[in-house]
N, C-alpha and C. Protein backbone atom coordinates (compact mmCIF):
# COMPACT_ATOMS: atom_id res chain seq x y z
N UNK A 1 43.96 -38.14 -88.01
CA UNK A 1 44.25 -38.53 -86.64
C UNK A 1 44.07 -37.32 -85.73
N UNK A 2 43.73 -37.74 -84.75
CA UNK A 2 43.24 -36.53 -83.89
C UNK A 2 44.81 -36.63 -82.70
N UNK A 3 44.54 -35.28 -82.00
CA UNK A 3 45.57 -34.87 -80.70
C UNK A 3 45.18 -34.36 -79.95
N UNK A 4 45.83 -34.73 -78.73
CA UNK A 4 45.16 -34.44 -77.36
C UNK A 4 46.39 -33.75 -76.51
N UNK A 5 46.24 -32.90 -75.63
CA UNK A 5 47.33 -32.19 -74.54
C UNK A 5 47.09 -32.66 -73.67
N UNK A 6 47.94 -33.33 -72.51
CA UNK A 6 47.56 -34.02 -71.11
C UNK A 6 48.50 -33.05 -70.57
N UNK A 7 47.70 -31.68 -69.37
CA UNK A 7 48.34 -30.50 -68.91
C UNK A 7 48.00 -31.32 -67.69
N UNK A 8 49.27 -30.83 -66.55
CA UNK A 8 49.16 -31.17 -65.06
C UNK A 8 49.82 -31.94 -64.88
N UNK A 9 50.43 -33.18 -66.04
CA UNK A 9 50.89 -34.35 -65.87
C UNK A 9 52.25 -34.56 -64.64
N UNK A 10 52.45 -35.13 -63.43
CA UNK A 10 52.99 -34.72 -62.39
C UNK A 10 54.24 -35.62 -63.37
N UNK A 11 55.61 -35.01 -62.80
CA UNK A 11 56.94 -35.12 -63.23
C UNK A 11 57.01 -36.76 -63.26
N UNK A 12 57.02 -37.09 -61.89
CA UNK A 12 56.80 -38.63 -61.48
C UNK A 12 56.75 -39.57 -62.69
N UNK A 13 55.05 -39.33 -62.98
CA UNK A 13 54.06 -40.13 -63.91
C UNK A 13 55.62 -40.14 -65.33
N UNK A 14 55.38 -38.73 -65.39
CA UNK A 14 56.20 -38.71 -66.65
C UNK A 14 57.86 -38.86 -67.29
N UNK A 15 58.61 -39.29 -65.91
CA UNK A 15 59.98 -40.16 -66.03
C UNK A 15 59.43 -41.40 -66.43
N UNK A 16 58.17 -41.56 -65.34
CA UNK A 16 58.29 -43.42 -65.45
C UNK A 16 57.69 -43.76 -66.83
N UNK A 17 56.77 -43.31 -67.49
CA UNK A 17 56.03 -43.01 -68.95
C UNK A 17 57.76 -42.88 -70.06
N UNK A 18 58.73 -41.91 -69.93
CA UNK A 18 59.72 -42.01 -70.22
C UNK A 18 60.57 -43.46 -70.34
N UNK A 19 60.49 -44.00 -68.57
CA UNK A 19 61.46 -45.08 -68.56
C UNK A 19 60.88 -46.12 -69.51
N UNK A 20 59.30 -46.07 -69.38
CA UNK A 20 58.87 -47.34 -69.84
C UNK A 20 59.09 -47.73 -71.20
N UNK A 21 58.96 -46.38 -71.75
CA UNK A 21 58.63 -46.05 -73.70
C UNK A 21 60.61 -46.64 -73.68
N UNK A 22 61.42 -46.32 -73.34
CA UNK A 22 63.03 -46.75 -73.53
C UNK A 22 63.18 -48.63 -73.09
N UNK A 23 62.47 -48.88 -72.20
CA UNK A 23 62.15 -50.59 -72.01
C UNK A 23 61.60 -50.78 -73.45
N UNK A 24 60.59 -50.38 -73.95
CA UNK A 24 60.00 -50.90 -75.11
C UNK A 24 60.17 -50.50 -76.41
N UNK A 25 61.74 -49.90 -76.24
CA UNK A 25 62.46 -49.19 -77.65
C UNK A 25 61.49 -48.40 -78.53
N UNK A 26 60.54 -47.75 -78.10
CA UNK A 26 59.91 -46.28 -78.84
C UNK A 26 59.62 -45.52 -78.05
N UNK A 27 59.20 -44.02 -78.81
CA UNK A 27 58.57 -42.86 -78.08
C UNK A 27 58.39 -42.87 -76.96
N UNK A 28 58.45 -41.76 -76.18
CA UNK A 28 57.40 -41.83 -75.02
C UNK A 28 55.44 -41.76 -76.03
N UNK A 29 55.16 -40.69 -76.78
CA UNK A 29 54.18 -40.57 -77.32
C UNK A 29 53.52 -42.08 -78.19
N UNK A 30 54.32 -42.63 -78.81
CA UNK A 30 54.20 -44.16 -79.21
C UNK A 30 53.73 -44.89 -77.92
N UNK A 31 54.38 -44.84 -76.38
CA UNK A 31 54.04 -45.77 -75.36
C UNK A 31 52.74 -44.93 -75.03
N UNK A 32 52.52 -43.99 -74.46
CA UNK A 32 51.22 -43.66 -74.73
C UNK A 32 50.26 -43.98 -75.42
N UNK A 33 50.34 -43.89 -77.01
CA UNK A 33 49.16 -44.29 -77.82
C UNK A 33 48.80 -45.63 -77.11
N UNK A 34 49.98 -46.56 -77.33
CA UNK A 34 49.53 -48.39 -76.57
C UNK A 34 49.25 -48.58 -75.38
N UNK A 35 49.79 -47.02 -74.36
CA UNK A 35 48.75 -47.72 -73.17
C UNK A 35 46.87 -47.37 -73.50
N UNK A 36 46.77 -45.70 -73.75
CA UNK A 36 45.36 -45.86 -74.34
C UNK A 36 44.77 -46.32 -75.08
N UNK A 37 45.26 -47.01 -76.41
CA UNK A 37 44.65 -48.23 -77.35
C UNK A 37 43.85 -49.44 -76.35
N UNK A 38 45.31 -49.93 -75.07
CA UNK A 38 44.84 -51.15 -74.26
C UNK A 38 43.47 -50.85 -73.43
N UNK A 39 44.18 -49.60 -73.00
CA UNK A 39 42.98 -48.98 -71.62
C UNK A 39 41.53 -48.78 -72.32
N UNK A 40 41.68 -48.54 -73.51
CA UNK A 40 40.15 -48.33 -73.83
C UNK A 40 39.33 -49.24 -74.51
N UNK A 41 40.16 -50.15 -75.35
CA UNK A 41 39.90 -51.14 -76.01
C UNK A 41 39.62 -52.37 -75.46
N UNK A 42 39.42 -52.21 -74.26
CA UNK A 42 39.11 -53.35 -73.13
C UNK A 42 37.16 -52.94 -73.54
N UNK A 43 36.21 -54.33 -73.45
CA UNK A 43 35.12 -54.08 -73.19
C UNK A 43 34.88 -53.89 -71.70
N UNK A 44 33.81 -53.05 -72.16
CA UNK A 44 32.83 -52.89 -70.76
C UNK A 44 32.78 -53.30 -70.00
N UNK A 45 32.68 -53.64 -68.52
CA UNK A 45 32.36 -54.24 -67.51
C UNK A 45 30.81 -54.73 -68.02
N UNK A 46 30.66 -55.77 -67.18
CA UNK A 46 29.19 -56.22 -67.43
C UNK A 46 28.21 -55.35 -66.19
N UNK A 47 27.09 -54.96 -67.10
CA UNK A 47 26.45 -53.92 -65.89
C UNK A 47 25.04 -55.21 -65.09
N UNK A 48 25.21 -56.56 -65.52
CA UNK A 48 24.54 -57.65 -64.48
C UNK A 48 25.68 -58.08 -63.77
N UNK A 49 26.12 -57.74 -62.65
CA UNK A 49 27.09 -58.87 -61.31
C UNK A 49 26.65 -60.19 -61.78
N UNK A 50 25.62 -60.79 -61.25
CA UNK A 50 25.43 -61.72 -61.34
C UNK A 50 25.30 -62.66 -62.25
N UNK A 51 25.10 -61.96 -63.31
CA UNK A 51 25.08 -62.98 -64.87
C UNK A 51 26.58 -62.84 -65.48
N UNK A 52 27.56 -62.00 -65.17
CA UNK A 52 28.93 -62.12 -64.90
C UNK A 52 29.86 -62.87 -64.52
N UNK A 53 29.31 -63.00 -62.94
CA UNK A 53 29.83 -64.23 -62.27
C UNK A 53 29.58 -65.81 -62.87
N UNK A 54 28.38 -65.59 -62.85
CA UNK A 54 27.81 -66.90 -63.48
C UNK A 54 28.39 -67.77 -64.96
N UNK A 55 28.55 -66.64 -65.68
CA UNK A 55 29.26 -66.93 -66.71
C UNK A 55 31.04 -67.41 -66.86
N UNK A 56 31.29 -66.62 -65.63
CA UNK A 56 32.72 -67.11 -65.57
C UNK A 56 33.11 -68.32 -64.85
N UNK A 57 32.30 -68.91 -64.11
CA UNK A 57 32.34 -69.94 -63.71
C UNK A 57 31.29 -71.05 -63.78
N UNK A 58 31.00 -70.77 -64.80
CA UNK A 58 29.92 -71.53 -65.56
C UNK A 58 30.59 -73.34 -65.98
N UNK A 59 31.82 -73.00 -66.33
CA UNK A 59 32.57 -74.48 -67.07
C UNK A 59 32.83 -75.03 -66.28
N UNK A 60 33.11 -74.48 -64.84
CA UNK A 60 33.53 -75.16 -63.71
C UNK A 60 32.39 -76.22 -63.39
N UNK A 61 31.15 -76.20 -63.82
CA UNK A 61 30.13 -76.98 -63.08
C UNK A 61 29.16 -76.08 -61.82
N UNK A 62 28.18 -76.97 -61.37
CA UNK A 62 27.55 -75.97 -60.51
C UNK A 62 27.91 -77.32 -59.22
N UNK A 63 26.71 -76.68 -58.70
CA UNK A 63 26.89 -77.29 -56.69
C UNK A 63 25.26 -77.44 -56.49
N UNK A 64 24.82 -78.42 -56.41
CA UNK A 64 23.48 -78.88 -55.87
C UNK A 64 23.47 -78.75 -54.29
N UNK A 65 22.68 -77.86 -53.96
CA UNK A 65 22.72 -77.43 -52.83
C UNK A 65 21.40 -78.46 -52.08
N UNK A 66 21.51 -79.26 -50.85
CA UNK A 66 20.21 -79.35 -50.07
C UNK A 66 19.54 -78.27 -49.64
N UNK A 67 18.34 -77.68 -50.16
CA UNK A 67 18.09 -76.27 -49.14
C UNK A 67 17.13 -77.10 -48.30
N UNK A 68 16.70 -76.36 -46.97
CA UNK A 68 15.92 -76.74 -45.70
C UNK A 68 14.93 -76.14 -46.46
N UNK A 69 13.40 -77.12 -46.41
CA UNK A 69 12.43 -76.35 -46.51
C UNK A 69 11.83 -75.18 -45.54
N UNK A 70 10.87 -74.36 -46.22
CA UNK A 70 10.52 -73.04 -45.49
C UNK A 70 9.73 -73.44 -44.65
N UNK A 71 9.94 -72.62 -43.20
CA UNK A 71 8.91 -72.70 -42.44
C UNK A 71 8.48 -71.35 -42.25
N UNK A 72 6.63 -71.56 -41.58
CA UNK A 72 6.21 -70.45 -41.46
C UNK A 72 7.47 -69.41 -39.96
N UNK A 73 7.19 -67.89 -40.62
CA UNK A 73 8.32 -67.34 -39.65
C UNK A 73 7.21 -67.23 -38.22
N UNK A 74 8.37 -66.90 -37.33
CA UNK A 74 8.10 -67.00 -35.77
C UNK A 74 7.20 -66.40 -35.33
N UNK A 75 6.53 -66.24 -34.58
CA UNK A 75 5.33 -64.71 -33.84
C UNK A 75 6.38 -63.72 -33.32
N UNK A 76 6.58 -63.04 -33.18
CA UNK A 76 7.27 -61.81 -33.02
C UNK A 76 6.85 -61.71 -30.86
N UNK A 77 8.13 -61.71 -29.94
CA UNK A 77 7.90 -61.57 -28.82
C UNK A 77 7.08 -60.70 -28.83
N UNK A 78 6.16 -60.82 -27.39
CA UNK A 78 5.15 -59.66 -26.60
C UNK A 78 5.37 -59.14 -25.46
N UNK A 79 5.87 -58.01 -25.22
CA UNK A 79 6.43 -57.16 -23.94
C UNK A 79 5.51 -56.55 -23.42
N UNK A 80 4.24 -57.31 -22.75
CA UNK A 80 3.31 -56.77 -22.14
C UNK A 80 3.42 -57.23 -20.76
């Protein structure tokens, strides 16, 4: 097993890291390991937005949209 030093850690962080590990009857170092187990053990973000989205609301069904067909675009005003 490997070990790590977290230097700088502001007092704050480390009562409430304290209070929390005594809510969950172990260590402070035990509540640590389980917040970084959670924090890292999460996958990846998806690096497509859009195939992301899509997927998560995929079961919901989709939406048939009417689109307006294209028209050719405008002539651009002349300030002569």
């Amino acid at each position: 097993m490997a070990s790590i030093t977290i230097r700088n850690l502001d007092d704050a962080v480390k009562q409430r890291l304290r209070m929390r590990a005594a809510e969950h009857g172990r260590s402070m170092e035990e509540e640590a390991r389980d917040i970084l187990r959670r924090a890292v053990g999460r996958a990846p973000p998806s690096a497509n937005l859009g195939k992301a989205i899509h997927q998560r609301f995929a079961a919901l069904g989709g939406a048939e949209l009417d689109l307006p067909p294209r028209e050719p675009m405008p002539e651009p005003p002349h300030f002569d």
